[in-house]
C-alpha atoms as a PDB file:
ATOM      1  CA  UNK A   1       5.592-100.996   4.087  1.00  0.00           C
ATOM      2  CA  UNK A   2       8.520 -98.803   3.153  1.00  0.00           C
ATOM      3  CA  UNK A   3      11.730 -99.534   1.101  1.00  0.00           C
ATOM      4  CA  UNK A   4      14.553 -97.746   0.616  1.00  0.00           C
ATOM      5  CA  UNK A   5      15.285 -96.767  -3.129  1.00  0.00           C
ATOM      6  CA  UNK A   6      19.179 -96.149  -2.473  1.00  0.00           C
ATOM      7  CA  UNK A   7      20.789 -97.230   0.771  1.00  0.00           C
ATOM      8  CA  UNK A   8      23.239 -94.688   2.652  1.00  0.00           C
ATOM      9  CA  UNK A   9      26.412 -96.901   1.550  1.00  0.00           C
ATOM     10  CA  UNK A  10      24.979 -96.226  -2.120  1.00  0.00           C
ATOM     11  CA  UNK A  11      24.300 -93.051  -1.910  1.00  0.00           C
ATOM     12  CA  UNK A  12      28.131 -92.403  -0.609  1.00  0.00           C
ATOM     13  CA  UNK A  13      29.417 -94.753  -3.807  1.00  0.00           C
ATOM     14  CA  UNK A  14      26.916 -92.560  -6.465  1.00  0.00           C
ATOM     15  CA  UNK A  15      28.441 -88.900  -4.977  1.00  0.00           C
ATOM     16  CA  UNK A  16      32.126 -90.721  -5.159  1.00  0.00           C
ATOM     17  CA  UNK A  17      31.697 -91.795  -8.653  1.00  0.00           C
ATOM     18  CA  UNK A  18      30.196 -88.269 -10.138  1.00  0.00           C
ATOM     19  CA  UNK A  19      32.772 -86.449  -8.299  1.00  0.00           C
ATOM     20  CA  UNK A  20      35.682 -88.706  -9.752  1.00  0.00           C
ATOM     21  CA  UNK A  21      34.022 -88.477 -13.438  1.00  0.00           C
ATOM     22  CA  UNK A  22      36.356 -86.621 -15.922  1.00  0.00           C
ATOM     23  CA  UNK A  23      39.090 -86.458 -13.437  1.00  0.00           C
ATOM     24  CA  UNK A  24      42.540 -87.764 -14.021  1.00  0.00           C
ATOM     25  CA  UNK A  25      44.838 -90.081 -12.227  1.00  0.00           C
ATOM     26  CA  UNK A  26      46.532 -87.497  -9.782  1.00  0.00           C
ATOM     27  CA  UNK A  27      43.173 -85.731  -9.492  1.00  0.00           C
ATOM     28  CA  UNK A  28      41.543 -88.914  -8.307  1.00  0.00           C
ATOM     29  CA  UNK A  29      44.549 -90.116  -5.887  1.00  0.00           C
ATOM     30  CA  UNK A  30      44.632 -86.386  -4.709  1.00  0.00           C
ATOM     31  CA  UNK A  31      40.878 -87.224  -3.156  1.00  0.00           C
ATOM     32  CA  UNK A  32      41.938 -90.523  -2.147  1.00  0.00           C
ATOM     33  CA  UNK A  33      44.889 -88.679   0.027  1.00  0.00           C
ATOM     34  CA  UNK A  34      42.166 -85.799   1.357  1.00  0.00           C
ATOM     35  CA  UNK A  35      39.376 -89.522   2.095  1.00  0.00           C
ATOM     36  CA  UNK A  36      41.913 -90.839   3.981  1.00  0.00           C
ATOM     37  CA  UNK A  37      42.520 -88.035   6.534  1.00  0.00           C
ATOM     38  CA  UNK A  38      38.496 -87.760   6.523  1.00  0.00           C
ATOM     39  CA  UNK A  39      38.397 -91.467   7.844  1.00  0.00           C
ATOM     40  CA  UNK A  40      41.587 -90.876  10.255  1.00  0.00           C
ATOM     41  CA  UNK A  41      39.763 -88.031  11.688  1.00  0.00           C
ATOM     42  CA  UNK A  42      35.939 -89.507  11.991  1.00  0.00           C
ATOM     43  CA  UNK A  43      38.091 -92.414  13.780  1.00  0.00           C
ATOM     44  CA  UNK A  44      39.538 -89.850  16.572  1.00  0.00           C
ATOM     45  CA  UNK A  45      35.821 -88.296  17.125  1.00  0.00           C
ATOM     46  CA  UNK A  46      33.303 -89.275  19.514  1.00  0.00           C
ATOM     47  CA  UNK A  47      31.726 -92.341  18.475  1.00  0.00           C
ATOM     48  CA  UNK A  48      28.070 -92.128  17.684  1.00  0.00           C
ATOM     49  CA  UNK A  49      25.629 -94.668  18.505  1.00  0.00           C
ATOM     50  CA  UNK A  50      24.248 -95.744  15.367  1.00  0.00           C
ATOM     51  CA  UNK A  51      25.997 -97.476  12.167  1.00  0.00           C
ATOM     52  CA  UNK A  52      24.792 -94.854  10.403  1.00  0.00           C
ATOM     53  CA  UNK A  53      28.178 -92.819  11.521  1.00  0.00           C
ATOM     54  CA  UNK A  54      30.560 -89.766  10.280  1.00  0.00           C
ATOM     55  CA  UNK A  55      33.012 -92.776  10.127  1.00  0.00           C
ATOM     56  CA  UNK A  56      31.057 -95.127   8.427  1.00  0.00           C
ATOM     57  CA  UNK A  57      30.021 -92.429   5.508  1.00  0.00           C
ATOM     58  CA  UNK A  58      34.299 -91.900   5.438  1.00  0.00           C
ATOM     59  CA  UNK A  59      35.301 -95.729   5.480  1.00  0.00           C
ATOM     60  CA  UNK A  60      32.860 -96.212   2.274  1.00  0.00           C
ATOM     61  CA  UNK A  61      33.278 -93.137   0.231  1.00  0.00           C
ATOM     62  CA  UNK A  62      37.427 -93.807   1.007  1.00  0.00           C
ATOM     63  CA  UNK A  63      37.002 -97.289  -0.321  1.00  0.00           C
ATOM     64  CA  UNK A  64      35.336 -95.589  -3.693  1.00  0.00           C
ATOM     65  CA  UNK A  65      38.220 -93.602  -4.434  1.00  0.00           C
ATOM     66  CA  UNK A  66      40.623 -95.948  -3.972  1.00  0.00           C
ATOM     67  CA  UNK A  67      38.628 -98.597  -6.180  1.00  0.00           C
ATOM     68  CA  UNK A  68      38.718 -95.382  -8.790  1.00  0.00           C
ATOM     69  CA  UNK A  69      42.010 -95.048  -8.508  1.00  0.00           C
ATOM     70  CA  UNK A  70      43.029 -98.736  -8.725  1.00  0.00           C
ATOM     71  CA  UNK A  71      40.292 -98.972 -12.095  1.00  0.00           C
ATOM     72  CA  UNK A  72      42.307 -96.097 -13.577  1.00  0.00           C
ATOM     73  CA  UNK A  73      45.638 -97.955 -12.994  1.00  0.00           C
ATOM     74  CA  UNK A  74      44.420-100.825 -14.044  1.00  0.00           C
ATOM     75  CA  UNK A  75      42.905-100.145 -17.027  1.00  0.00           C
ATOM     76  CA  UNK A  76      44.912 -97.259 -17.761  1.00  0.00           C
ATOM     77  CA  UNK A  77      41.953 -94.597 -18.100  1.00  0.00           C
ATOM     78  CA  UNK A  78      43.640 -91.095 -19.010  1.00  0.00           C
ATOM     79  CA  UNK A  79      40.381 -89.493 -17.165  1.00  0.00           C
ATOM     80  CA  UNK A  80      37.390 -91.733 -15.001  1.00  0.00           C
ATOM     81  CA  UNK A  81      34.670 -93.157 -17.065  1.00  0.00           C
ATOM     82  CA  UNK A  82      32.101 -94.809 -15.096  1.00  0.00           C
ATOM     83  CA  UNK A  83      31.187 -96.431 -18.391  1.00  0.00           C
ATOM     84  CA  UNK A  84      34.137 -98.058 -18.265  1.00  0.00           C
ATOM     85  CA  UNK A  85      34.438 -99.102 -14.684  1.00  0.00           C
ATOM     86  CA  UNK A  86      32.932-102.726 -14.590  1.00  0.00           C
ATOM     87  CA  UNK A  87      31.733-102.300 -11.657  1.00  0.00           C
ATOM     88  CA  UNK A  88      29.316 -99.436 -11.262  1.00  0.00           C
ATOM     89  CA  UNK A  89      27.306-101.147 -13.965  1.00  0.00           C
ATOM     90  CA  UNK A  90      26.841-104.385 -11.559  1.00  0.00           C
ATOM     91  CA  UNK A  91      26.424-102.322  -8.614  1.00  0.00           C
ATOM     92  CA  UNK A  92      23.796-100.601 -10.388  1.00  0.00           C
ATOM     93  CA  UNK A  93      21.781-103.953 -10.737  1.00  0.00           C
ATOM     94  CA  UNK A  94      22.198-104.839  -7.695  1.00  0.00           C
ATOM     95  CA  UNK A  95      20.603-102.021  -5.967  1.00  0.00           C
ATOM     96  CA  UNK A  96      17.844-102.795  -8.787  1.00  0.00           C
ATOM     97  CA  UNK A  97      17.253-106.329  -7.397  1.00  0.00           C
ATOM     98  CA  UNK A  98      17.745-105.241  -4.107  1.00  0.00           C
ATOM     99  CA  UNK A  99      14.640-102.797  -4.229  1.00  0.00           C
ATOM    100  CA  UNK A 100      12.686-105.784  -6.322  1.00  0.00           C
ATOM    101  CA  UNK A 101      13.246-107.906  -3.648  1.00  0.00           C
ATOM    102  CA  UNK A 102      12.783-105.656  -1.239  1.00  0.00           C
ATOM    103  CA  UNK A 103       9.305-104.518  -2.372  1.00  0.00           C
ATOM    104  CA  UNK A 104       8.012-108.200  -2.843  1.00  0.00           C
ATOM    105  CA  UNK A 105       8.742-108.993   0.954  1.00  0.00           C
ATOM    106  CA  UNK A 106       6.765-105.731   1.895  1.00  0.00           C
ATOM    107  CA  UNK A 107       3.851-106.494  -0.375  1.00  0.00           C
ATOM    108  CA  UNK A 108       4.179-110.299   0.738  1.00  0.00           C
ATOM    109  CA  UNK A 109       4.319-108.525   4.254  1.00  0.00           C
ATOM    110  CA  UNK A 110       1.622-106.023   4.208  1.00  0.00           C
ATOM    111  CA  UNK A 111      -0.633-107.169   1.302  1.00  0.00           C
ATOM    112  CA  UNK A 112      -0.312-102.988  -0.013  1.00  0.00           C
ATOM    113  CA  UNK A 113       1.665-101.619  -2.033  1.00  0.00           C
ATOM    114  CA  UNK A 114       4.985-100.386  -1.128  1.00  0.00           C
ATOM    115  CA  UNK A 115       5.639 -97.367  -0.977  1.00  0.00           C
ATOM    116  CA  UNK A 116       9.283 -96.210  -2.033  1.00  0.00           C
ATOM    117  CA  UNK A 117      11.473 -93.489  -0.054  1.00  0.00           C
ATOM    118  CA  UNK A 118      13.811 -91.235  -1.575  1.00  0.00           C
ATOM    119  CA  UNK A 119      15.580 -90.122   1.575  1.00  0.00           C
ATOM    120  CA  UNK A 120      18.581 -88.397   2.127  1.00  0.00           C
ATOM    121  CA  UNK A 121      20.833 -88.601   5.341  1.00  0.00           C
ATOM    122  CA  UNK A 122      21.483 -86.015   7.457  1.00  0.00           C
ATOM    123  CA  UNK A 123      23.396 -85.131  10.086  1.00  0.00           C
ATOM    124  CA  UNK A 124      21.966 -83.700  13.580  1.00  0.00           C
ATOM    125  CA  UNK A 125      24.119 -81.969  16.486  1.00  0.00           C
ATOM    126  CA  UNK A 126      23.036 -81.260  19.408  1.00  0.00           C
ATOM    127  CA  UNK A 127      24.746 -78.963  22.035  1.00  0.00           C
ATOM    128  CA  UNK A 128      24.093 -79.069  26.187  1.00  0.00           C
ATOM    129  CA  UNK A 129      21.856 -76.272  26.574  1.00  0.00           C
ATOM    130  CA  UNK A 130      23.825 -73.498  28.126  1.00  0.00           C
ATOM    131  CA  UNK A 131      27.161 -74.920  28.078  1.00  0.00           C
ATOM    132  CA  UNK A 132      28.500 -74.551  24.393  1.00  0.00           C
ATOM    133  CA  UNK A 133      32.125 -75.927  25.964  1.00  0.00           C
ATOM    134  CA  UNK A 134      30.155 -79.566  26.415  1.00  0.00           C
ATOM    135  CA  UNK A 135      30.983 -81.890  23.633  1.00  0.00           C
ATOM    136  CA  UNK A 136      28.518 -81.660  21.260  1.00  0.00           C
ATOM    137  CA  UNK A 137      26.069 -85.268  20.427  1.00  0.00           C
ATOM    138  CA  UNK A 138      26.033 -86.307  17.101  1.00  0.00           C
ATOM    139  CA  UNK A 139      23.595 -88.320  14.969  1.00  0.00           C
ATOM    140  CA  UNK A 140      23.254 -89.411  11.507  1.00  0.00           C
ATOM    141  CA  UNK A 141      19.373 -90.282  10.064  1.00  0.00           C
ATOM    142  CA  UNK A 142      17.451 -91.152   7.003  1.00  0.00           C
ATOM    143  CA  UNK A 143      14.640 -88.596   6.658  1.00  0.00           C
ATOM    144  CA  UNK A 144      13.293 -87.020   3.632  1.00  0.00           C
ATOM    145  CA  UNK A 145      13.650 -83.866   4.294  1.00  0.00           C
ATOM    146  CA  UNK A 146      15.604 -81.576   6.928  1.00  0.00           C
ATOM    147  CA  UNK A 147      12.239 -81.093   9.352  1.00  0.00           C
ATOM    148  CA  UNK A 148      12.051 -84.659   9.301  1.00  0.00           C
ATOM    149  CA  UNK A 149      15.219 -85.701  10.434  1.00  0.00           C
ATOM    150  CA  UNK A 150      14.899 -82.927  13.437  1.00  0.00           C
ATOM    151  CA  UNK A 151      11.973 -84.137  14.072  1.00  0.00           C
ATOM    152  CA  UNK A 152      12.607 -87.613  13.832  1.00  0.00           C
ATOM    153  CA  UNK A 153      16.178 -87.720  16.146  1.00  0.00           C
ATOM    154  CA  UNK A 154      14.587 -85.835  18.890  1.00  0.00           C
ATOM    155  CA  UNK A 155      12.070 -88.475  18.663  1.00  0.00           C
ATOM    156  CA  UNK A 156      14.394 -91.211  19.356  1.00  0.00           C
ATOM    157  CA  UNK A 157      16.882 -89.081  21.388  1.00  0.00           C
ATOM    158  CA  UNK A 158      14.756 -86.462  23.132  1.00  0.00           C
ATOM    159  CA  UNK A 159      12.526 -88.971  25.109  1.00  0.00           C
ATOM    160  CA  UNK A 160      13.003 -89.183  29.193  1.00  0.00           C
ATOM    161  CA  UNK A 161      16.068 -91.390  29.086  1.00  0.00           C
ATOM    162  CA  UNK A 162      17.551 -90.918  25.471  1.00  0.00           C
ATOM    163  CA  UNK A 163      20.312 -89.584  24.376  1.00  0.00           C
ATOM    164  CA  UNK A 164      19.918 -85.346  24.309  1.00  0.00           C
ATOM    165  CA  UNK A 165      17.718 -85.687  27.755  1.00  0.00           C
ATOM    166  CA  UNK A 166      14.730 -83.383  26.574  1.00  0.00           C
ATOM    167  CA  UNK A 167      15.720 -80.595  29.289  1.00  0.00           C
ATOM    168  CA  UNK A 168      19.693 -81.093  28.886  1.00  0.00           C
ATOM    169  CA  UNK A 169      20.352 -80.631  25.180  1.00  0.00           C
ATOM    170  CA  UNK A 170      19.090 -79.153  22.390  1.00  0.00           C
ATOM    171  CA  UNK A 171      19.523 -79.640  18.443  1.00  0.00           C
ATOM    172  CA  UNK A 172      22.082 -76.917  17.142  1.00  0.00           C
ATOM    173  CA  UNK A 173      22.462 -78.172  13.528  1.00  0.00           C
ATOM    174  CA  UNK A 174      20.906 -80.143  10.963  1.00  0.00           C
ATOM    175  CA  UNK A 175      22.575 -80.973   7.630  1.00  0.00           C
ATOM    176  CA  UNK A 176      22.148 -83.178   5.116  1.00  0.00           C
ATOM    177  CA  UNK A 177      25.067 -85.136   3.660  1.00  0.00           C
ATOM    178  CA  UNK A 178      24.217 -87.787   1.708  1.00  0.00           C
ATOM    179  CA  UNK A 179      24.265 -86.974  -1.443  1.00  0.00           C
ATOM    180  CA  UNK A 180      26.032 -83.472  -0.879  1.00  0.00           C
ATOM    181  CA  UNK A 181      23.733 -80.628  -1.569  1.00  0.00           C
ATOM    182  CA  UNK A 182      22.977 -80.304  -4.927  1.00  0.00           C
ATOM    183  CA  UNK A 183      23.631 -83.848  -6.038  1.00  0.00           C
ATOM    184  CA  UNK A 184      20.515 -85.562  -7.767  1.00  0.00           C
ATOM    185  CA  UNK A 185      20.039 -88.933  -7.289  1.00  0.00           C
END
């Protein structure tokens, strides 16, 4: 059985938290203005089908940089320290005894080992074959890799009666998000 080592909402939190480290006050509340117009606009887009959602990624990594930004205040850091932010420390641990527990049910489960996934999220488009004026279907999936989470929406979706319609859409884009390009986890 399969567990996840970081969950998408952690994943969001981790990129927040690098990004913010070294930064100063106005810095930080400068992001927190541009995550807030991220969220506003992800709220006036199509909705997507899943929880895993362009508005849910916005909604958490908005509440990150506010929590900075309140930390900073608080505590009156000139720049963010994560070592000094209560918080990421316990956050840490609980993602630790999240997996423990976690990989105990699946062993209790399946009697193997489990086997731990390092995935990333991405984000999938697809387009109405033909008729690039169509709004465009949007998906967000765990995969580990960008051939995987191709493959894997138009498994869900492309199927007679899912959501692209195998002969009506097609996949334009694939993208990963989570963490941002780059980012190590």
């Amino acid at each position: 059985m399969s567990v996840y080592e970081y969950l998408p909402s952690e994943i969001a939190r981790l990129g927040v938290t690098r990004k913010a480290t070294g930064l100063a006050l106005g810095r930080v509340q400068t992001h927190v203005r541009l995550s807030r117009e991220r969220e506003e606009c992800a709220r006036g887009g199509p909705a997507e089908v899943l929880s895993l959602s362009e508005l849910a990624i916005a909604v958490w990594e908005c509440a990150e940089w506010e929590r900075i930004a309140h930390v900073m205040t608080a505590q009156q850091m000139p720049v963010y320290a994560p070592g000094q932010d209560p918080r990421v420390g316990r956050r840490e641990e609980q993602r630790m005894q999240r997996v423990a527990v976690d990989i105990a049910a699946a062993e209790q489960h399946g009697g193997a080992p489990a086997e731990m996934l390092r995935h990333r999220v991405y984000r999938i488009v697809a387009q109405q074959a033909g008729s690039p004026d169509e709004p465009r279907l949007t998906v967000h999936v765990m995969a580990s890799s960008l051939g995987e989470a191709a493959h894997r929406a138009w498994t869900v979706y492309g199927r007679p009666g899912g959501l692209y319609q195998q002969d009506q859409y097609r996949i334009t884009s694939v993208e990963q998000i989570l963490p941002e390009p780059g980012e190590l986890l």
